[in-house]
C-alpha atoms as a PDB file:
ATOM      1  CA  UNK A   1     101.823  -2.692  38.422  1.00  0.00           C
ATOM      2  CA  UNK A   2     101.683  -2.818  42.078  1.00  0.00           C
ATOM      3  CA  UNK A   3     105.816  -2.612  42.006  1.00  0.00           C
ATOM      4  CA  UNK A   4     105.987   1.117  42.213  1.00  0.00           C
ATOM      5  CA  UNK A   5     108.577   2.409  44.156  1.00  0.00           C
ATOM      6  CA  UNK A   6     107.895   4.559  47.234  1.00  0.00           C
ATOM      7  CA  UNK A   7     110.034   8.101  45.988  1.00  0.00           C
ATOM      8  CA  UNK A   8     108.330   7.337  42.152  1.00  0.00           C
ATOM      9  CA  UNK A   9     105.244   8.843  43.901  1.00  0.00           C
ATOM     10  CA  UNK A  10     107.052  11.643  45.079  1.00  0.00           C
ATOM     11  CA  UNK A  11     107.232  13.096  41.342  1.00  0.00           C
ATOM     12  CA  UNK A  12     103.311  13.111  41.283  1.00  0.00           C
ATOM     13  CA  UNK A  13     102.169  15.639  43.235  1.00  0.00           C
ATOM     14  CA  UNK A  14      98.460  16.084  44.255  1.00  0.00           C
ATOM     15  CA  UNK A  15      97.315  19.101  42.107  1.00  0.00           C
ATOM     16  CA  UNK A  16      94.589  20.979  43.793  1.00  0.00           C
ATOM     17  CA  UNK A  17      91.060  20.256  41.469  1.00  0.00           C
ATOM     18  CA  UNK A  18      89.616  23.725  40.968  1.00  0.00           C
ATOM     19  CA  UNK A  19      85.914  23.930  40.148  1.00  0.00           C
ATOM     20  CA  UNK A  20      83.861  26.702  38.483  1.00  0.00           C
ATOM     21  CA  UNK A  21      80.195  26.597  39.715  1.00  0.00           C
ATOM     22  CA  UNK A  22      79.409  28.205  35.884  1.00  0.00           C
ATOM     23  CA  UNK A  23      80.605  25.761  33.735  1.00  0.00           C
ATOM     24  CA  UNK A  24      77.895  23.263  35.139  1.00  0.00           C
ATOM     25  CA  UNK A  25      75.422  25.666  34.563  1.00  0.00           C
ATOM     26  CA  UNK A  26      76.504  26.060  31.324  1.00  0.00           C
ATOM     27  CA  UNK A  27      76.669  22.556  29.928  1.00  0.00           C
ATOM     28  CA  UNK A  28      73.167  22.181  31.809  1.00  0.00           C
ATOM     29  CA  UNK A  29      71.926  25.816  29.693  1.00  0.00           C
ATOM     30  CA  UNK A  30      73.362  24.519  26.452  1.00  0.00           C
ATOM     31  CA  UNK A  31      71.641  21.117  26.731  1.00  0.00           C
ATOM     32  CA  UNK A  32      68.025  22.833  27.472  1.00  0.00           C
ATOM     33  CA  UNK A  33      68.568  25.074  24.620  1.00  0.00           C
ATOM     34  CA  UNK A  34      69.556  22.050  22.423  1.00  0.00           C
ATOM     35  CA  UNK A  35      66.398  20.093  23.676  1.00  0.00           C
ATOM     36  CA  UNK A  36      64.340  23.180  23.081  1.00  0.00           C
ATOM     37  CA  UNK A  37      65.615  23.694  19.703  1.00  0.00           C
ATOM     38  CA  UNK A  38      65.571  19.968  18.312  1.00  0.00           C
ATOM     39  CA  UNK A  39      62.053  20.056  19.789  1.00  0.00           C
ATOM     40  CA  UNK A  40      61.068  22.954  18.053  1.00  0.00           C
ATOM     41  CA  UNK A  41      62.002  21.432  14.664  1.00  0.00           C
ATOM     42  CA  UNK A  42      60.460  18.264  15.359  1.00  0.00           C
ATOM     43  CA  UNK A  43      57.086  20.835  15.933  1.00  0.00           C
ATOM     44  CA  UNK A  44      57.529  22.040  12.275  1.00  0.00           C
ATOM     45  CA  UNK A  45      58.975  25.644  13.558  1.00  0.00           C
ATOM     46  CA  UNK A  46      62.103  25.923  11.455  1.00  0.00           C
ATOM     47  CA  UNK A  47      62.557  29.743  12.270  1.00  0.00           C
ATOM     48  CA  UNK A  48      62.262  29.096  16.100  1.00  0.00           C
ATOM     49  CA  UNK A  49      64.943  25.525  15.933  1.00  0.00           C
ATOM     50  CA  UNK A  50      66.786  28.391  14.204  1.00  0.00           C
ATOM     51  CA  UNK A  51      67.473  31.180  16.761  1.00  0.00           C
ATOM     52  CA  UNK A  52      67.606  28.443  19.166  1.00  0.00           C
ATOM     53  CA  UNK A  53      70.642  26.341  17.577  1.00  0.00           C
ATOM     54  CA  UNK A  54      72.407  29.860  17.251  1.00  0.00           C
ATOM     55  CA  UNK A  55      71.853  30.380  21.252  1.00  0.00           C
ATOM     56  CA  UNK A  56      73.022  26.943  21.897  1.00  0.00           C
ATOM     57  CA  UNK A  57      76.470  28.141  19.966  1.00  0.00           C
ATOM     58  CA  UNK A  58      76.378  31.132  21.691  1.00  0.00           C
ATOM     59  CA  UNK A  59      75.987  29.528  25.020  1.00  0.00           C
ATOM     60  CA  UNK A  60      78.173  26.670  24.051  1.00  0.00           C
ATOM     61  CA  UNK A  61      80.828  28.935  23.774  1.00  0.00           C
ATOM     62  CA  UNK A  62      80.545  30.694  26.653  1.00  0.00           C
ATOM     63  CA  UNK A  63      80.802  27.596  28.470  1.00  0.00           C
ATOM     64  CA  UNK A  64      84.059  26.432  26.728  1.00  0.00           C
ATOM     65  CA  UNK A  65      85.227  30.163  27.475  1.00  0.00           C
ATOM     66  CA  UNK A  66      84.945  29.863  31.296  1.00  0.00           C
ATOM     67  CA  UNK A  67      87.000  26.327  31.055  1.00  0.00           C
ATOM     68  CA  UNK A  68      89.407  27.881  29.176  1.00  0.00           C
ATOM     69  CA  UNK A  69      89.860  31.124  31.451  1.00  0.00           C
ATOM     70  CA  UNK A  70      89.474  28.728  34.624  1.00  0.00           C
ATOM     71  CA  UNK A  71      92.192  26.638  33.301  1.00  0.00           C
ATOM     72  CA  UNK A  72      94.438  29.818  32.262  1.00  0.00           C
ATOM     73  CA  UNK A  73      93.384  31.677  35.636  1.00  0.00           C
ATOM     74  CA  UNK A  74      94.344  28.800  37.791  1.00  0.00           C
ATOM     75  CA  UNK A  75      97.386  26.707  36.076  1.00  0.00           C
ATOM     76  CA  UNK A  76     100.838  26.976  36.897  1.00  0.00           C
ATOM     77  CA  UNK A  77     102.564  28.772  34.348  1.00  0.00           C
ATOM     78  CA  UNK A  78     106.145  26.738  33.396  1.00  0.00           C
ATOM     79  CA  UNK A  79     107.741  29.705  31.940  1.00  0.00           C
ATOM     80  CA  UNK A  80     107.638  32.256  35.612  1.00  0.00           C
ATOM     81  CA  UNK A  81     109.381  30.558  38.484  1.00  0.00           C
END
């Protein structure tokens, strides 16, 4: 599809990529905590895999919290001109 024509790509504006620093840190927190917890069962320490799955949700969805508010913070809202 190398026929596009030159004002088509006029509609698709460049949107400006906004990154939070956090949510990195946060899929890289929820992974150790996974690791930690998974190895902790392996290990025979139910009570321990335990607390540590309920961190990972906790941190899991603080992660998907800071998308969401990034997303909210920095999109264009259709609805104000």
């Amino acid at each position: 599809m190398s026929g596009i024509e030159p004002d088509m790509e006029d509609l698709f504006q460049e949107k400006k990529r906004v990154r939070n620093p956090l949510v990195p840190l946060g899929a890289l927190a929820t992974a150790g905590v996974l690791t930690a917890g998974l190895i902790s069962f392996r290990r025979g320490n139910s009570q321990l895999g335990q607390v540590l799955m309920r961190a990972r949700v906790v941190v899991q969805g603080a992660t998907v919290a800071l998308m969401v508010g990034t997303a909210y913070y920095y999109g264009d809202n259709p609805w104000q001109k």
